[in-house]
C-alpha atoms as a PDB file:
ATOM      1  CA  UNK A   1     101.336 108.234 -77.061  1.00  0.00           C
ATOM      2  CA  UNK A   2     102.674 110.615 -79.610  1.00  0.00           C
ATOM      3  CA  UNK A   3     102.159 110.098 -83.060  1.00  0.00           C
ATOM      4  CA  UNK A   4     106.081 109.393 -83.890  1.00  0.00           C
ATOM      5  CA  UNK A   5     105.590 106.863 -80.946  1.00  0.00           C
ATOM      6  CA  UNK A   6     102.886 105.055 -82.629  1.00  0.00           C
ATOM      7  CA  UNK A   7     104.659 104.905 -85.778  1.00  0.00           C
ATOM      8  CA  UNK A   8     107.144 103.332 -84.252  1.00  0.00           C
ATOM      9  CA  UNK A   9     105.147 100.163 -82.647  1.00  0.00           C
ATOM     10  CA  UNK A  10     102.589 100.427 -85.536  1.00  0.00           C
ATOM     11  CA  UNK A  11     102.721  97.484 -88.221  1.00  0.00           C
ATOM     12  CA  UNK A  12     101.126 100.101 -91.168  1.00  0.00           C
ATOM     13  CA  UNK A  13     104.706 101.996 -91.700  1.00  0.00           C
ATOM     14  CA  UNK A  14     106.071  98.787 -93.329  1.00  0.00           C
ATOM     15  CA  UNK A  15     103.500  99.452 -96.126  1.00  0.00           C
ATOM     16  CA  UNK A  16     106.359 102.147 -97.081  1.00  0.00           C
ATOM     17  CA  UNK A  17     109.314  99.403 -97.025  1.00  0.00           C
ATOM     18  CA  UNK A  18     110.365  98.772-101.050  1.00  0.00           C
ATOM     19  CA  UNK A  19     112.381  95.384-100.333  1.00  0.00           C
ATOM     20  CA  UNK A  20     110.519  93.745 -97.955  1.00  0.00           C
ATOM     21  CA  UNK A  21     112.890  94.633 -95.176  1.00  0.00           C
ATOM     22  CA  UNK A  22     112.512  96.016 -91.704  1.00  0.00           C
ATOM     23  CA  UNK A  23     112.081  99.623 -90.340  1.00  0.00           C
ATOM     24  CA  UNK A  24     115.400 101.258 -88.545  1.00  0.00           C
ATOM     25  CA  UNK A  25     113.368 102.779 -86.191  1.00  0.00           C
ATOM     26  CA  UNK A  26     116.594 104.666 -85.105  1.00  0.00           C
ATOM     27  CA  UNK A  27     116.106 106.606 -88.262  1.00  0.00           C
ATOM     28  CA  UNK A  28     112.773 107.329 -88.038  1.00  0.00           C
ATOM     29  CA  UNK A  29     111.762 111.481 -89.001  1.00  0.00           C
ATOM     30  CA  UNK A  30     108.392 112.826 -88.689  1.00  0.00           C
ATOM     31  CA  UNK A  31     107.615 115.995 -89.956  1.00  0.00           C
ATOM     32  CA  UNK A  32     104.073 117.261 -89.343  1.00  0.00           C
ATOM     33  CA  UNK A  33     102.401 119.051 -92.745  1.00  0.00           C
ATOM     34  CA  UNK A  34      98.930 119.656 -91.722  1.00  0.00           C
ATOM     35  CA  UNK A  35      97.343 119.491 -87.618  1.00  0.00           C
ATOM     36  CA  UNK A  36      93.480 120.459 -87.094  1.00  0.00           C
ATOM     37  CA  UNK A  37      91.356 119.057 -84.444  1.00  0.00           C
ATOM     38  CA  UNK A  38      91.327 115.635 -85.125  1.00  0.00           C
ATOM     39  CA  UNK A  39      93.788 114.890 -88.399  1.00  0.00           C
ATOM     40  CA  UNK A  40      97.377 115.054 -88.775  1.00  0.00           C
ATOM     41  CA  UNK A  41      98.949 114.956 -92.238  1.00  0.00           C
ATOM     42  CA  UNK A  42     103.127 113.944 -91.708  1.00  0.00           C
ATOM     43  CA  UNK A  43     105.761 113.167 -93.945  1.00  0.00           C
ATOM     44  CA  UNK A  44     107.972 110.083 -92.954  1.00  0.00           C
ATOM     45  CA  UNK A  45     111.395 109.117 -93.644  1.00  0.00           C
ATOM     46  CA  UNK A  46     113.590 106.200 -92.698  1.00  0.00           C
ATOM     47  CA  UNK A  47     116.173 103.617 -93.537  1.00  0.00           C
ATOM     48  CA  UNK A  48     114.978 100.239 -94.534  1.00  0.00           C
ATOM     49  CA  UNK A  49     117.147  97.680 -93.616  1.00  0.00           C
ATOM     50  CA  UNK A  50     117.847  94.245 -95.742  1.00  0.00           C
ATOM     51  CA  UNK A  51     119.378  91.123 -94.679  1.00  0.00           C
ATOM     52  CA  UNK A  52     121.070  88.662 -96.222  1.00  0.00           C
ATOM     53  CA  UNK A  53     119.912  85.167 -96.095  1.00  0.00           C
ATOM     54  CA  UNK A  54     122.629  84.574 -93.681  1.00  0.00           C
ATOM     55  CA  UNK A  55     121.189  86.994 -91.041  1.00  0.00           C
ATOM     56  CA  UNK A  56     123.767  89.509 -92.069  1.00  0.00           C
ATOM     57  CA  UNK A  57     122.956  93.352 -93.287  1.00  0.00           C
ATOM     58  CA  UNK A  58     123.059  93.334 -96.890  1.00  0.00           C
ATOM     59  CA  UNK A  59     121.811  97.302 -97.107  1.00  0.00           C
ATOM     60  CA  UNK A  60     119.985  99.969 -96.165  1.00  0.00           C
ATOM     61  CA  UNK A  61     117.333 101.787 -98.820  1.00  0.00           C
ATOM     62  CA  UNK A  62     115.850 105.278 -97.902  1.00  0.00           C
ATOM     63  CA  UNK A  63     112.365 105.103 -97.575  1.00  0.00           C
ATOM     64  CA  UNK A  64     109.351 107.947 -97.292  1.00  0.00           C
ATOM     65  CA  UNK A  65     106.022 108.722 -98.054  1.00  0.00           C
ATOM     66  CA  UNK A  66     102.976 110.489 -96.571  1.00  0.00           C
ATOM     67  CA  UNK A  67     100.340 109.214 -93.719  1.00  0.00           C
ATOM     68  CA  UNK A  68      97.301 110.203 -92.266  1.00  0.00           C
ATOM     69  CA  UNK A  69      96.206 110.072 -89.086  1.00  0.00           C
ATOM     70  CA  UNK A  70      92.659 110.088 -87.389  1.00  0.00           C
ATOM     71  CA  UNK A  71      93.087 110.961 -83.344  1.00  0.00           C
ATOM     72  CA  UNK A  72      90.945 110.639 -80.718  1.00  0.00           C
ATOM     73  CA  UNK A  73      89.549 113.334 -78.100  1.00  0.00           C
ATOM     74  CA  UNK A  74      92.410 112.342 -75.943  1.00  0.00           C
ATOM     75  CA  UNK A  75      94.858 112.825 -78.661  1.00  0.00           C
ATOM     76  CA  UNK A  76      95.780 109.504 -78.988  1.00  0.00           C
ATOM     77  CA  UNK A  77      95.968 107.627 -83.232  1.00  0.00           C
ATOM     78  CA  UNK A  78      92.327 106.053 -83.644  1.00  0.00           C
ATOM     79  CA  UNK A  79      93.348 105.281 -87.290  1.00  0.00           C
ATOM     80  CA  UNK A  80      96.497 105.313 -89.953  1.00  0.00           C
ATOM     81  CA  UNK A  81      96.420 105.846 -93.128  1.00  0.00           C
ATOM     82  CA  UNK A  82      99.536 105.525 -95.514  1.00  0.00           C
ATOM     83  CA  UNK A  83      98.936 108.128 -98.096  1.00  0.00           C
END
């Protein structure tokens, strides 16, 4: 599994929401900054989407930050960490 692929299952990301929405995963952007053998430093963007109380969309709010992520031998994400 790819690290944008994880990110997109993964229940850390929402650590980067601002009102307590959800993630648009459709809008999701990873941009790798740093790869060695077993890191990977990535920027993130995406749309956060609100709802009103009705169930309805009530906005979207641009969302980013920076995370971290341990992998294993295999490549696969032992361990997240929102920077």
């Amino acid at each position: 599994m790819s690290l944008e692929q994880y990110l997109r299952q993964c229940r850390e990301l929402s650590a980067l929401c601002t009102q307590n929405g959800w993630i648009d995963n459709d809008t999701l952007r990873v941009e790798i900054l740093e790869r060695n053998d077993r890191d990977v430093l990535a920027a993130v963007t995406f749309e956060e989407i609100l709802m009103e109380g009705a169930g309805c969309v009530a906005g979207r709010v641009s969302c980013y930050g920076r995370v971290r992520a341990r992998l294993s031998e295999d490549g696969q994400v032992d361990r997240l960490e929102i920077l």
